[in-house]
C-alpha atoms as a PDB file:
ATOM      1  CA  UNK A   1       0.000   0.000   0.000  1.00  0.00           C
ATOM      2  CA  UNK A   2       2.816   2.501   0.977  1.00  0.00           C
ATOM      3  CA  UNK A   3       5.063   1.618  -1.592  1.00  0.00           C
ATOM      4  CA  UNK A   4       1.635   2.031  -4.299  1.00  0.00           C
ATOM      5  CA  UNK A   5       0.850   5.797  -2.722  1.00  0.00           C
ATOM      6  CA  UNK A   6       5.391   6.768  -3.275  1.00  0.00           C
ATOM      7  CA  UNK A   7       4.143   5.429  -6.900  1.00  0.00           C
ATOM      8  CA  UNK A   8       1.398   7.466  -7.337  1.00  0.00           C
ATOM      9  CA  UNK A   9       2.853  10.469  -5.789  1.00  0.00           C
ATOM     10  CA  UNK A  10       6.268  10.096  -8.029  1.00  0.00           C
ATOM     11  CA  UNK A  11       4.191   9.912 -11.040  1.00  0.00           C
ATOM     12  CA  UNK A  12       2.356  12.942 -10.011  1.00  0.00           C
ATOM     13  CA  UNK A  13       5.400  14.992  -9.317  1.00  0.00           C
ATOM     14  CA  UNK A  14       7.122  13.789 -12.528  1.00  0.00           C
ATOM     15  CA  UNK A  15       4.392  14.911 -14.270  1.00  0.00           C
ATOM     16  CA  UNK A  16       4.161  18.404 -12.687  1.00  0.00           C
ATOM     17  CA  UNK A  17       7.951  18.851 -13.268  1.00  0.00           C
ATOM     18  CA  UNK A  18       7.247  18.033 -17.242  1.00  0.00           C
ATOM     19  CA  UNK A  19       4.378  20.316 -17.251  1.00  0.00           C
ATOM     20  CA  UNK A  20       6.620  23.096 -15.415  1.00  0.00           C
ATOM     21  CA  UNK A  21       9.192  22.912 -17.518  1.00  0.00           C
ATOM     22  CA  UNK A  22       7.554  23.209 -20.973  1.00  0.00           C
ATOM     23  CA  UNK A  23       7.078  27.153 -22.325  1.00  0.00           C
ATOM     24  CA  UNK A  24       3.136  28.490 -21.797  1.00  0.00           C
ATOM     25  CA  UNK A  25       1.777  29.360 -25.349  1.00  0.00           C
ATOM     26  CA  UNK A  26       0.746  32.846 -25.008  1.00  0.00           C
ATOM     27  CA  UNK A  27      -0.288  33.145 -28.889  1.00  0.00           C
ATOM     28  CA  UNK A  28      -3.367  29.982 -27.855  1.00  0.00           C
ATOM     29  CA  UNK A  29      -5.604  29.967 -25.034  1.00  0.00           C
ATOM     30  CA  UNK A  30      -3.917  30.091 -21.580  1.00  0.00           C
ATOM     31  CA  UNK A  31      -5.128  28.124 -18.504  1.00  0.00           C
ATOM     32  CA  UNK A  32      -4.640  30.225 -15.676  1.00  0.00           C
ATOM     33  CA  UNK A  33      -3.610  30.634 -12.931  1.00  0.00           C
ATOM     34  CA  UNK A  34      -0.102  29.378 -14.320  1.00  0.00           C
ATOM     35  CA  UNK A  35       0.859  27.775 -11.013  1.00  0.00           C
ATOM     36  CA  UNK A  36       1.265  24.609 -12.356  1.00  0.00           C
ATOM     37  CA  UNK A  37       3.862  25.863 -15.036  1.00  0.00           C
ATOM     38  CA  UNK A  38       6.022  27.003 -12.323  1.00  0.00           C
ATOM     39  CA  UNK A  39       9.110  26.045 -10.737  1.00  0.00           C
ATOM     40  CA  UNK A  40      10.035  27.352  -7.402  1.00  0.00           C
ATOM     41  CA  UNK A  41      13.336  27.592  -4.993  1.00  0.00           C
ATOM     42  CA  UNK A  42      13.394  29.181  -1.456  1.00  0.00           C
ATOM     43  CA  UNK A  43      16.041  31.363  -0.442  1.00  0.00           C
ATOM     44  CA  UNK A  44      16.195  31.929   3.068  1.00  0.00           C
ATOM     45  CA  UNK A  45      18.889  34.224   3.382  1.00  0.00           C
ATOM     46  CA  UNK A  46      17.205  36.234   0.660  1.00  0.00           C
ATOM     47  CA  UNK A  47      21.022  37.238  -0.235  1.00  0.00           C
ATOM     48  CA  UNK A  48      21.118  35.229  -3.493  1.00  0.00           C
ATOM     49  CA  UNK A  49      22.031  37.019  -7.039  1.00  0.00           C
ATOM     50  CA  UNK A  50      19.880  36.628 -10.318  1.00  0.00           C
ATOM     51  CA  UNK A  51      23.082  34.934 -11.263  1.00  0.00           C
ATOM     52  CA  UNK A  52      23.557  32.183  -8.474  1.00  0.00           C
ATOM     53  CA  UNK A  53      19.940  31.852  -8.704  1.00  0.00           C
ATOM     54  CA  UNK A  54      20.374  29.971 -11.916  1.00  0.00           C
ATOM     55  CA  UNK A  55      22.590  27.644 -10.482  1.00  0.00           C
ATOM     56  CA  UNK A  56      19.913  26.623  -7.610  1.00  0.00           C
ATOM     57  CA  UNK A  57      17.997  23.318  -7.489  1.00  0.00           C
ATOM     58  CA  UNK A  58      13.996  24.643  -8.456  1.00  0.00           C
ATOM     59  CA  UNK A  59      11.268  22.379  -8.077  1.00  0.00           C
ATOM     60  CA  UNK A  60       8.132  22.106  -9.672  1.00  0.00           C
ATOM     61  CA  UNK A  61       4.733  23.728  -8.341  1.00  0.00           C
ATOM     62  CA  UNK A  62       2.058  21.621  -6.872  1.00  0.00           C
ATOM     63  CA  UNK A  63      -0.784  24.194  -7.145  1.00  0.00           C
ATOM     64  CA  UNK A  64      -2.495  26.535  -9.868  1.00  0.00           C
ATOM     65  CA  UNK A  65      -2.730  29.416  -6.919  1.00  0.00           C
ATOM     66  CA  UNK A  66       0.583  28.846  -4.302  1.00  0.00           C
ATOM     67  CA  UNK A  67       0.709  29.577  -0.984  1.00  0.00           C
ATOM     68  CA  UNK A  68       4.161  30.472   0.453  1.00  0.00           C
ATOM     69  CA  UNK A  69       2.921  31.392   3.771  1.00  0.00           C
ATOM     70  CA  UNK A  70       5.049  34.160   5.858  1.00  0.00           C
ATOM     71  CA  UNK A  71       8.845  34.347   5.573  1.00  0.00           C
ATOM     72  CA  UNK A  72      11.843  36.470   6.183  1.00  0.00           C
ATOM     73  CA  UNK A  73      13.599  34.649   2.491  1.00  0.00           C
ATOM     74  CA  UNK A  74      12.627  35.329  -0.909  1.00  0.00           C
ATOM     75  CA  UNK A  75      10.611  33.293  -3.218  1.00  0.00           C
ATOM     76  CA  UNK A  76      11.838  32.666  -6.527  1.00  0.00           C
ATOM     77  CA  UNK A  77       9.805  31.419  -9.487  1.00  0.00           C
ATOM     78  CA  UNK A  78      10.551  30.547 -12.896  1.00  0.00           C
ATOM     79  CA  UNK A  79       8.453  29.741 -16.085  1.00  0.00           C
ATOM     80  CA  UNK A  80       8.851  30.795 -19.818  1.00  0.00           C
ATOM     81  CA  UNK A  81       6.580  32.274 -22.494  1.00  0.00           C
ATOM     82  CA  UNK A  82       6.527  30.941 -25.858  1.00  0.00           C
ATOM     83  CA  UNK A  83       4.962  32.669 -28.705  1.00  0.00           C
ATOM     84  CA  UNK A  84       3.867  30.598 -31.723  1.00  0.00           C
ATOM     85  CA  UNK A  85       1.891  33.479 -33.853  1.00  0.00           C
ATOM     86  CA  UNK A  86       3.393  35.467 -36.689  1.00  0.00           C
ATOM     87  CA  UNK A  87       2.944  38.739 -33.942  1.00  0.00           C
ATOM     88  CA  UNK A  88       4.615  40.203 -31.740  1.00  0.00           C
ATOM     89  CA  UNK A  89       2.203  39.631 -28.635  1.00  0.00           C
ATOM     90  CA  UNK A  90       2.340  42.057 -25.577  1.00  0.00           C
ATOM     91  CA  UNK A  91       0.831  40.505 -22.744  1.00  0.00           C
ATOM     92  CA  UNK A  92       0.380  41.427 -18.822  1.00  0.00           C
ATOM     93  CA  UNK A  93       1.224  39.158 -15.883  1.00  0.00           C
ATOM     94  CA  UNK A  94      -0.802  39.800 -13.512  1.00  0.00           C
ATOM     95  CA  UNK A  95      -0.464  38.794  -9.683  1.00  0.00           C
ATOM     96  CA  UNK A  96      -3.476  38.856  -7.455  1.00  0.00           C
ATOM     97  CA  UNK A  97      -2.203  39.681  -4.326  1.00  0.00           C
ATOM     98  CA  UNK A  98      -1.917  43.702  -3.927  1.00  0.00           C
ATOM     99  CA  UNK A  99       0.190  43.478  -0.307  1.00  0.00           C
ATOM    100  CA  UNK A 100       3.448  42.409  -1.378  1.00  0.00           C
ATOM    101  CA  UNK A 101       6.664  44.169  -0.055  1.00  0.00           C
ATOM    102  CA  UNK A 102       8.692  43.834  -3.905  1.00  0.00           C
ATOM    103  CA  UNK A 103       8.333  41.710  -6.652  1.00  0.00           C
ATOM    104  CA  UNK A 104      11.540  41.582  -9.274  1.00  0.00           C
ATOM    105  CA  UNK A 105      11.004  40.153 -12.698  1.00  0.00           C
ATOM    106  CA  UNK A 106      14.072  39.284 -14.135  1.00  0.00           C
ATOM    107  CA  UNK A 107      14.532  38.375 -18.410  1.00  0.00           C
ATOM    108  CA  UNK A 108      16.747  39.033 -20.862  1.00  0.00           C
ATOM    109  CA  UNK A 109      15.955  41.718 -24.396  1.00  0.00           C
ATOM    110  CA  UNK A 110      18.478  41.444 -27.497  1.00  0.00           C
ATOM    111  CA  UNK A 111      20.729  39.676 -25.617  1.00  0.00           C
ATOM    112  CA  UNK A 112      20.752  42.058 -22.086  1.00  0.00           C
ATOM    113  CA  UNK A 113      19.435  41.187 -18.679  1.00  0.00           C
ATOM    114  CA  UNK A 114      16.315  43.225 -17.535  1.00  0.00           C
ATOM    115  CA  UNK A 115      15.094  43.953 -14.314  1.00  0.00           C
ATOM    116  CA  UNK A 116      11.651  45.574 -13.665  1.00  0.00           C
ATOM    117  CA  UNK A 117      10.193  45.902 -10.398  1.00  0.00           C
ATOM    118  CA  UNK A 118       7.108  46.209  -8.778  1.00  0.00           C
ATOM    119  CA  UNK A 119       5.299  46.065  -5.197  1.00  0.00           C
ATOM    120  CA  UNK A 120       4.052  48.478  -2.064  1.00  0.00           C
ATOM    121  CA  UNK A 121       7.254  49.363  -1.262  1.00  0.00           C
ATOM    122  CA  UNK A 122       8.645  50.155  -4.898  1.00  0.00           C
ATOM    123  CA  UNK A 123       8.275  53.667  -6.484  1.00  0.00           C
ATOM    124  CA  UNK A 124       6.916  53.356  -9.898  1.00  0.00           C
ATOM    125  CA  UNK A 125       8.073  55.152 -12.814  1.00  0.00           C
ATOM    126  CA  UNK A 126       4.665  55.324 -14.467  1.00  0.00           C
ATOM    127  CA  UNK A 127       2.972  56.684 -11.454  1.00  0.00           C
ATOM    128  CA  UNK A 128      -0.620  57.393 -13.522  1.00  0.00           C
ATOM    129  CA  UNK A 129      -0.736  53.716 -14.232  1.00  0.00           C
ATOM    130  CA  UNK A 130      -2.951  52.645 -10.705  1.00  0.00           C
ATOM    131  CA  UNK A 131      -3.691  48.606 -10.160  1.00  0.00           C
ATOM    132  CA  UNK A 132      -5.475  46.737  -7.416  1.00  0.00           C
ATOM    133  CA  UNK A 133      -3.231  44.055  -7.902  1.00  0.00           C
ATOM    134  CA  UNK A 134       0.855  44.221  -8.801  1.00  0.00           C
ATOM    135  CA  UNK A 135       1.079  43.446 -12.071  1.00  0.00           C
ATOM    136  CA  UNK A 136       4.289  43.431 -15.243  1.00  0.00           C
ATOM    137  CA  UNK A 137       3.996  44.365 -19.241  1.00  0.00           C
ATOM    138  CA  UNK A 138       5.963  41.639 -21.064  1.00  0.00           C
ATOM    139  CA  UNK A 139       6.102  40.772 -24.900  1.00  0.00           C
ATOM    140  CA  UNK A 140       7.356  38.152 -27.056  1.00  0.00           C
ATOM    141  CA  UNK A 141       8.488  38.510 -30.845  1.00  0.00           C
ATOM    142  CA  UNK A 142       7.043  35.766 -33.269  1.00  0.00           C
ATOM    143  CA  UNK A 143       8.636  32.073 -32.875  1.00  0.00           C
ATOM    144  CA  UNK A 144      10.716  33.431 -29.699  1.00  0.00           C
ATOM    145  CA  UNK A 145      10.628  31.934 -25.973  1.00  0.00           C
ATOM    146  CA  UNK A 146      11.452  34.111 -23.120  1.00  0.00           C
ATOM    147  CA  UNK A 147      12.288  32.752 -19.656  1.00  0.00           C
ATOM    148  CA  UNK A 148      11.492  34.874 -16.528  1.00  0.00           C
ATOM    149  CA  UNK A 149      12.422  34.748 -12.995  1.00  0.00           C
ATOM    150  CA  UNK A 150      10.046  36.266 -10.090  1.00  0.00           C
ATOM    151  CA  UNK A 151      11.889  37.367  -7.409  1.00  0.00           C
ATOM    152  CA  UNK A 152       9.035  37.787  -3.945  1.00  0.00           C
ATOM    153  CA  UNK A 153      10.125  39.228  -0.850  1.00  0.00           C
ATOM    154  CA  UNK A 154       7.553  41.087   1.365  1.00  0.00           C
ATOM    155  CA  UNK A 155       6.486  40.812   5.206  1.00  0.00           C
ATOM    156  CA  UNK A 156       2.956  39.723   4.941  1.00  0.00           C
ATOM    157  CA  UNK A 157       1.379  36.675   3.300  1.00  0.00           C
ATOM    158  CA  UNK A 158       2.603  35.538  -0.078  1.00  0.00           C
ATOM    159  CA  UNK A 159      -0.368  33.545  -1.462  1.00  0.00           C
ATOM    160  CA  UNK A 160       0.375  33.765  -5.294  1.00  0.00           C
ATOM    161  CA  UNK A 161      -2.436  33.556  -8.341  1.00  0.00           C
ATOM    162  CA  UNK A 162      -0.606  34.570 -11.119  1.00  0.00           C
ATOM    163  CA  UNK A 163      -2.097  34.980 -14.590  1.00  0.00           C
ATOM    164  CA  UNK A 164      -1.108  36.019 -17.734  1.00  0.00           C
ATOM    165  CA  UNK A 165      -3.794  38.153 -19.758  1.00  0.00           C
ATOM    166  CA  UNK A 166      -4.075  40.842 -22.491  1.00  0.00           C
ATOM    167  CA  UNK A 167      -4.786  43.757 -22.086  1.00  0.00           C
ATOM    168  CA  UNK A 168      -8.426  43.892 -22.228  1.00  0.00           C
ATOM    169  CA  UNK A 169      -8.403  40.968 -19.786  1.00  0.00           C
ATOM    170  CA  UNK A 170      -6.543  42.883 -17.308  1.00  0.00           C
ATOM    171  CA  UNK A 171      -8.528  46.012 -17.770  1.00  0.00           C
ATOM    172  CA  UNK A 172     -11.826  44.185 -17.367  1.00  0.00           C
ATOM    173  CA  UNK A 173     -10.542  42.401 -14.397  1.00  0.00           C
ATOM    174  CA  UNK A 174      -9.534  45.804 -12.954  1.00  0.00           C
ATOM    175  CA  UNK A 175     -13.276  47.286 -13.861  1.00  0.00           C
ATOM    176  CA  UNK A 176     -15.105  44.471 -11.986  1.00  0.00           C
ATOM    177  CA  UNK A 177     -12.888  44.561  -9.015  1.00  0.00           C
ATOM    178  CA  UNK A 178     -13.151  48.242  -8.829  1.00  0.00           C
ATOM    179  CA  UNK A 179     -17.505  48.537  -9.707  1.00  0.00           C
ATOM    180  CA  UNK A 180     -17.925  45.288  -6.748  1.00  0.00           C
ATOM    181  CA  UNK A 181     -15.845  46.580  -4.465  1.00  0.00           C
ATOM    182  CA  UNK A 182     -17.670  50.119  -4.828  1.00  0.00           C
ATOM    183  CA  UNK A 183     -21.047  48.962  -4.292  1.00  0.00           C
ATOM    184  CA  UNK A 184     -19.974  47.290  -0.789  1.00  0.00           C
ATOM    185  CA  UNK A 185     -17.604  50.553   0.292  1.00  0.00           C
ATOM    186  CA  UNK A 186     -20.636  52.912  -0.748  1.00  0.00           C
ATOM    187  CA  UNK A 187     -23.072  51.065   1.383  1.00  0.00           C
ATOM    188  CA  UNK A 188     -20.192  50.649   4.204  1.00  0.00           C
ATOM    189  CA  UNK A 189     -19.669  54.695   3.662  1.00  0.00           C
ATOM    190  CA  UNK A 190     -23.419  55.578   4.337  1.00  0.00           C
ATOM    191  CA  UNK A 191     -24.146  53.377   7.263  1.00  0.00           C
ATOM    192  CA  UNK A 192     -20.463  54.926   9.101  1.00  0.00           C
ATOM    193  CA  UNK A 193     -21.526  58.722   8.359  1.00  0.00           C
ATOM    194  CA  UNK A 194     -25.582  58.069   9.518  1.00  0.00           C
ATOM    195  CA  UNK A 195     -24.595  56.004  12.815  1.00  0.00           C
ATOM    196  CA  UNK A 196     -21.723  59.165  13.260  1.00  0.00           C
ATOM    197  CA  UNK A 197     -24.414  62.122  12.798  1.00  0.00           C
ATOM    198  CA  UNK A 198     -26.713  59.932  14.507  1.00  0.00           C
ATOM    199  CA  UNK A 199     -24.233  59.775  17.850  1.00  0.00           C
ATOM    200  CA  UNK A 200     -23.503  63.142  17.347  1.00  0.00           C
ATOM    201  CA  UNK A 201     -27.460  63.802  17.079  1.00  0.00           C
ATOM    202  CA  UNK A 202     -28.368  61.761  20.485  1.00  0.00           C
ATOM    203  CA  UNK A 203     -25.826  62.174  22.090  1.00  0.00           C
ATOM    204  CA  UNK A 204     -24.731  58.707  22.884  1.00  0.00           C
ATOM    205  CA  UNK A 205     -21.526  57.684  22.452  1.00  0.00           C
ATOM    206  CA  UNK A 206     -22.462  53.727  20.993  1.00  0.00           C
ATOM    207  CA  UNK A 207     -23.270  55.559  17.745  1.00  0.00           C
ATOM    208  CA  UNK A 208     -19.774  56.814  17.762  1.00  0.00           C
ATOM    209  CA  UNK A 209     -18.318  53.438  18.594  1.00  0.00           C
ATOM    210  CA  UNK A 210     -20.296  51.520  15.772  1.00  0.00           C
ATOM    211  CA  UNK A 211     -19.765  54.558  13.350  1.00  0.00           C
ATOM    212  CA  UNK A 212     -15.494  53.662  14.517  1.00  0.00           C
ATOM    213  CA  UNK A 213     -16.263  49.909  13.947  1.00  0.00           C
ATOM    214  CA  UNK A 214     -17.330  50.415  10.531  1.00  0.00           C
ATOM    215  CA  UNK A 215     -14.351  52.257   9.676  1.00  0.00           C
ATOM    216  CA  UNK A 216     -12.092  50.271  10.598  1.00  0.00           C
ATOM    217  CA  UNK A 217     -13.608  47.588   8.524  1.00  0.00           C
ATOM    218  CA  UNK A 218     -13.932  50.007   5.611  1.00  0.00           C
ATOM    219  CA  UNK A 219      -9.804  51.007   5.625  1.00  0.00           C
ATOM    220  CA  UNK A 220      -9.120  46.916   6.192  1.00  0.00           C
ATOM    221  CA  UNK A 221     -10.979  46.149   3.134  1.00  0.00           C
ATOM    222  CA  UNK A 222      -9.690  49.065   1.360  1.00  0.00           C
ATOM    223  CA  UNK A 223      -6.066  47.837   2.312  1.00  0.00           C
ATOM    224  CA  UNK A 224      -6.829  44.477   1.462  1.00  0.00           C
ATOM    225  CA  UNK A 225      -8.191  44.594  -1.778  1.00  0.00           C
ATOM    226  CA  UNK A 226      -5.388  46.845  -3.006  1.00  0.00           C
ATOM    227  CA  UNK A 227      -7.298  50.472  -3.000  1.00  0.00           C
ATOM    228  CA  UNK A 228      -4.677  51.766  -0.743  1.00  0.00           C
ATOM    229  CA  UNK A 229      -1.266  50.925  -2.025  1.00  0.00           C
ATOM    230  CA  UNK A 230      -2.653  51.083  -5.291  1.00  0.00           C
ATOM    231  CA  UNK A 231      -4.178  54.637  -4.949  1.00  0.00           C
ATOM    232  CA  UNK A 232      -3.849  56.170  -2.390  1.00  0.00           C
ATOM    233  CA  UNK A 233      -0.405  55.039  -1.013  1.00  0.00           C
ATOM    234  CA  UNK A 234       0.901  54.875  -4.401  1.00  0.00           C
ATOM    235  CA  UNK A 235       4.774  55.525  -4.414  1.00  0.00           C
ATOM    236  CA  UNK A 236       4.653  56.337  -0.915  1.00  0.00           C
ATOM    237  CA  UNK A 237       6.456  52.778   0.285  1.00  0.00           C
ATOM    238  CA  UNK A 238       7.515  54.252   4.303  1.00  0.00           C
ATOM    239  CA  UNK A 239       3.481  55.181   4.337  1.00  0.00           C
ATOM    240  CA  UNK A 240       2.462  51.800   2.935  1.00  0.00           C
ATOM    241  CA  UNK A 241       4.879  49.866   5.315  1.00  0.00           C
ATOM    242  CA  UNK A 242       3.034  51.775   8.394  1.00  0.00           C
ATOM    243  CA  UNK A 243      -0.474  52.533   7.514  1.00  0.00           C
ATOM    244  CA  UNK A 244      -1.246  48.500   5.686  1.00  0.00           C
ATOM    245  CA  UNK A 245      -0.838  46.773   9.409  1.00  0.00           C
ATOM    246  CA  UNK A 246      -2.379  49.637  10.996  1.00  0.00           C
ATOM    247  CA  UNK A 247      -5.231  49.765   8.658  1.00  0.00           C
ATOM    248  CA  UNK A 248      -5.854  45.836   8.834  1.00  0.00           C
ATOM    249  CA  UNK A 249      -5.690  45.575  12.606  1.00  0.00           C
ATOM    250  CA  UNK A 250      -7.963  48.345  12.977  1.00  0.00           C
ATOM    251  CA  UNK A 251     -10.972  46.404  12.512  1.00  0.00           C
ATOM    252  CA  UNK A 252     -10.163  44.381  14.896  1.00  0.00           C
ATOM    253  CA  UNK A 253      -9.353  46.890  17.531  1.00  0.00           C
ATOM    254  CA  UNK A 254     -12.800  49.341  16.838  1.00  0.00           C
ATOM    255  CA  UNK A 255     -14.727  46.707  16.811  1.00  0.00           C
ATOM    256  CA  UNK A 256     -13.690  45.237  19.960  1.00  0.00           C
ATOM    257  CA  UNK A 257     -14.352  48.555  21.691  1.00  0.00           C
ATOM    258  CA  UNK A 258     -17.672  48.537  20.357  1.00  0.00           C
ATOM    259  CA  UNK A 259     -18.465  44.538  21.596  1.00  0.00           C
ATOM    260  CA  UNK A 260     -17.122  45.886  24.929  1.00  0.00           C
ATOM    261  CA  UNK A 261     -19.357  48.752  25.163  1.00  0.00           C
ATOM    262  CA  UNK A 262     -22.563  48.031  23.446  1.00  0.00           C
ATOM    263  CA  UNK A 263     -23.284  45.276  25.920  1.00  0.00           C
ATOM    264  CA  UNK A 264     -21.470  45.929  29.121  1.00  0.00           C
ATOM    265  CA  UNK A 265     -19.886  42.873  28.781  1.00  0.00           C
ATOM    266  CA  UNK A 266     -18.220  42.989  32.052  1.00  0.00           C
ATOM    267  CA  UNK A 267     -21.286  42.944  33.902  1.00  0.00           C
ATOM    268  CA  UNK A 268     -22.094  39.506  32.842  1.00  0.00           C
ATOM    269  CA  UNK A 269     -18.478  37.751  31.953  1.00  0.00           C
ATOM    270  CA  UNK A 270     -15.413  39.413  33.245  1.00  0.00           C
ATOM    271  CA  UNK A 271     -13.133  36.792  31.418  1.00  0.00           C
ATOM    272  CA  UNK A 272     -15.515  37.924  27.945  1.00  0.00           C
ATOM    273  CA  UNK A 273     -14.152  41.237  29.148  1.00  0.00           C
ATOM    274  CA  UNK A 274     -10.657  40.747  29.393  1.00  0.00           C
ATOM    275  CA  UNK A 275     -10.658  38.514  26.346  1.00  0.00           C
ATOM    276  CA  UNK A 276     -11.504  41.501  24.210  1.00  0.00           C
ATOM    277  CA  UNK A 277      -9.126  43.808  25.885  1.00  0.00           C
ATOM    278  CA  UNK A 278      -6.684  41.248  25.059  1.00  0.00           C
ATOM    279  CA  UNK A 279      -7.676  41.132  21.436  1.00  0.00           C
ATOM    280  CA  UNK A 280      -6.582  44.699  21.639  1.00  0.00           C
ATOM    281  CA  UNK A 281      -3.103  44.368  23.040  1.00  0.00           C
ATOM    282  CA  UNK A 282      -2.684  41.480  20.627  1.00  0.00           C
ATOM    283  CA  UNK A 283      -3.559  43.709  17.493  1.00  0.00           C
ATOM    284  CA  UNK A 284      -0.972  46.862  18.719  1.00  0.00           C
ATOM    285  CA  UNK A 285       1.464  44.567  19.707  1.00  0.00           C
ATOM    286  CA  UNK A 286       1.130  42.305  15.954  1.00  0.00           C
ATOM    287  CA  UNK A 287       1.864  45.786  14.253  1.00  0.00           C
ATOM    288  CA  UNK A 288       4.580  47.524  16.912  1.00  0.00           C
ATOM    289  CA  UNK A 289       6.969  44.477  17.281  1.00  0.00           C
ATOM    290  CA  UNK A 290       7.202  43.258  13.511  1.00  0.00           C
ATOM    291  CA  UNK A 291       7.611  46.931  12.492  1.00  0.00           C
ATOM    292  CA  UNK A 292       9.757  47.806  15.405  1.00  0.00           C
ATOM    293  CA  UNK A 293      12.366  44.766  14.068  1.00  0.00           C
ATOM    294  CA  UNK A 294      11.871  46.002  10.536  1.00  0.00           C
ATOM    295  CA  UNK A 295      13.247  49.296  11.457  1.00  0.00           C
ATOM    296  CA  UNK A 296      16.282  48.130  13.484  1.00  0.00           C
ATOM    297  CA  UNK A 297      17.260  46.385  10.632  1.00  0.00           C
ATOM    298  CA  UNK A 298      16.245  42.649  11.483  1.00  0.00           C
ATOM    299  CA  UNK A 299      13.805  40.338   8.934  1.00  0.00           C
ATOM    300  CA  UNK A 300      10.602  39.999   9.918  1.00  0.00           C
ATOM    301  CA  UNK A 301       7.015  38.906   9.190  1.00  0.00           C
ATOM    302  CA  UNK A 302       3.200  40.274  10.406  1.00  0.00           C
ATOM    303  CA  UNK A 303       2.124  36.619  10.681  1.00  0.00           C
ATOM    304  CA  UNK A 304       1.023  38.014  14.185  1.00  0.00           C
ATOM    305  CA  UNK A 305      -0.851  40.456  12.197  1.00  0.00           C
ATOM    306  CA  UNK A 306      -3.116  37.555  10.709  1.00  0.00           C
ATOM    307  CA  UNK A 307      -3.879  35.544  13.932  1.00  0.00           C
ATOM    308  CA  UNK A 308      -5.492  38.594  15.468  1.00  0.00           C
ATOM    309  CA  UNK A 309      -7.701  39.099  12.470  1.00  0.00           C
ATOM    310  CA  UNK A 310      -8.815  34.895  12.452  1.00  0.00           C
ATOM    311  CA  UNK A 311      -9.043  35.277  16.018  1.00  0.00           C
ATOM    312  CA  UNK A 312     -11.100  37.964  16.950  1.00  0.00           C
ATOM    313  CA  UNK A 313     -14.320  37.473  14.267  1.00  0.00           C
ATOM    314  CA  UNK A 314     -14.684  33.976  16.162  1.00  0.00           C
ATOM    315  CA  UNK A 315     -14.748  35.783  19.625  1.00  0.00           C
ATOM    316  CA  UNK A 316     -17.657  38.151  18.380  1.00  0.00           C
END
């Protein structure tokens, strides 16, 4: 039985690493996410050249969307682009995950390396150009394969669906994103500014609270779904490395207030009570210490940062 199951999973994993290896047709119809078509090696150290890079061990991908967790190393992932047309084809990769520290895309034009970079914490040189997710122009001449290397690095999670699209694609992707999440904010938006007029109308300061809860939520979604790096932050990377944990734990830490105070909790379960103060000191502290390492100069992660926000949803 044991030695069927190695069988099965050898086959599987030779099969991956054929799949992997062979160039994505970008002039057909590609299946994304491209997970499947890429090969991965950690570096832990994150201290690694493009060049010694190539000399590294990768392995294939297991998943079309991959999950790297939280690190302090970088994540490095290969694949190539084949174009079969009688066109030059220019294409976007597209990564759905809008908090990520830098992403480096390394490839090589008439015979030079290229570097182009992307992320919260890079400045952009076409700073009119706005995305929700991070995102790289690429294009490949008729009959012509290019190979690429994606260089990850960031401090929150790295949970990777990476696509490549045209440009309409992208642009409609962008659209939807944008008209969805704008129907939830606006209804979000109203219900904060009525419960704040209302507290301010009555007089009682629960209005307030719930009017704080809901904005916290509102800037954690915003931050989440890319609205602040991508617009608002944009090119500011020491705001975005600040305000992105702030914003995320905030929810956490209005909205505990509110639980606290809209049903005097303590009255009926002092450990209730304490548990939500501690939900508080758990959020701060998930932002302080990870960004308080970051800034002396040691690697660090806000995995913290995430079991505070599983956490404290169950509790209410």
């Amino acid at each position: 039985m044991r030695r069927r199951a190695l069988c099965i999973f050898l086959g599987l994993f030779l099969v991956n690493g054929l799949l992997a290896q062979r160039p994505i047709d970008i002039a057909g119809k590609v299946e994304n996410p491209i997970g499947l078509r890429l090969v991965h090696y950690y570096d832990a150290s994150n201290q690694l050249t493009y060049q010694e890079i190539l000399d590294q061990p990768f392995a294939p991908s297991q998943d079309r969307i991959l999950n790297f967790g939280y690190n302090t190393g970088a994540d490095w992932l290969s694949f190539s682009l084949h174009n079969t047309g009688g066109e030059e084809l220019h294409q976007v990769l597209r990564i759905n995950k809008p908090i990520l520290d830098t992403l480096e895309l390394y490839f090589e034009e008439n015979g030079q390396l290229r570097k182009e970079m992307t992320g919260a914490l890079v400045i952009k040189d076409r700073e009119y150009e706005h995305s929700t997710s991070n995102y790289f122009r690429i294009k490949v001449s008729p009959n012509d394969t290019v190979k690429y290397h994606l260089k990850v690095v960031g401090m929150h999670s790295k949970q990777l669906a990476i696509y490549v699209t045209s440009d309409y694609e992208y642009a409609k992707y962008e659209q939807n994103s944008t008209i969805i999440m704008g129907f939830y904010l606006g209804v979000l938006i109203i219900i904060t500014v009525y419960s704040l007029f209302l507290g301010f109308g009555i007089r009682d300061p629960l209005y307030l609270l719930y009017a704080l809860s809901n904005f916290g939520s509102l800037v954690a979604t915003l931050t989440l779904r890319g609205f602040f790096t991508g617009y608002i932050f944009n090119n500011q990377p020491e705001l975005s490395l600040l305000f992105v944990p702030i914003n995320i734990t905030s929810f956490s830490v209005l909205s505990s207030f509110f639980c606290i105070r809209m049903i005097n909790i303590k009255q009926y379960s002092k450990v209730a009570y304490y548990m939500f103060y501690a939900v508080v000191v758990f959020g701060i502290l998930a932002v302080v210490y990870p960004y308080t390492l970051h800034e002396l100069g040691h690697p660090s992660t806000f995995k913290l940062l995430s079991y505070g926000t599983m956490f404290s949803p169950s509790l209410r």
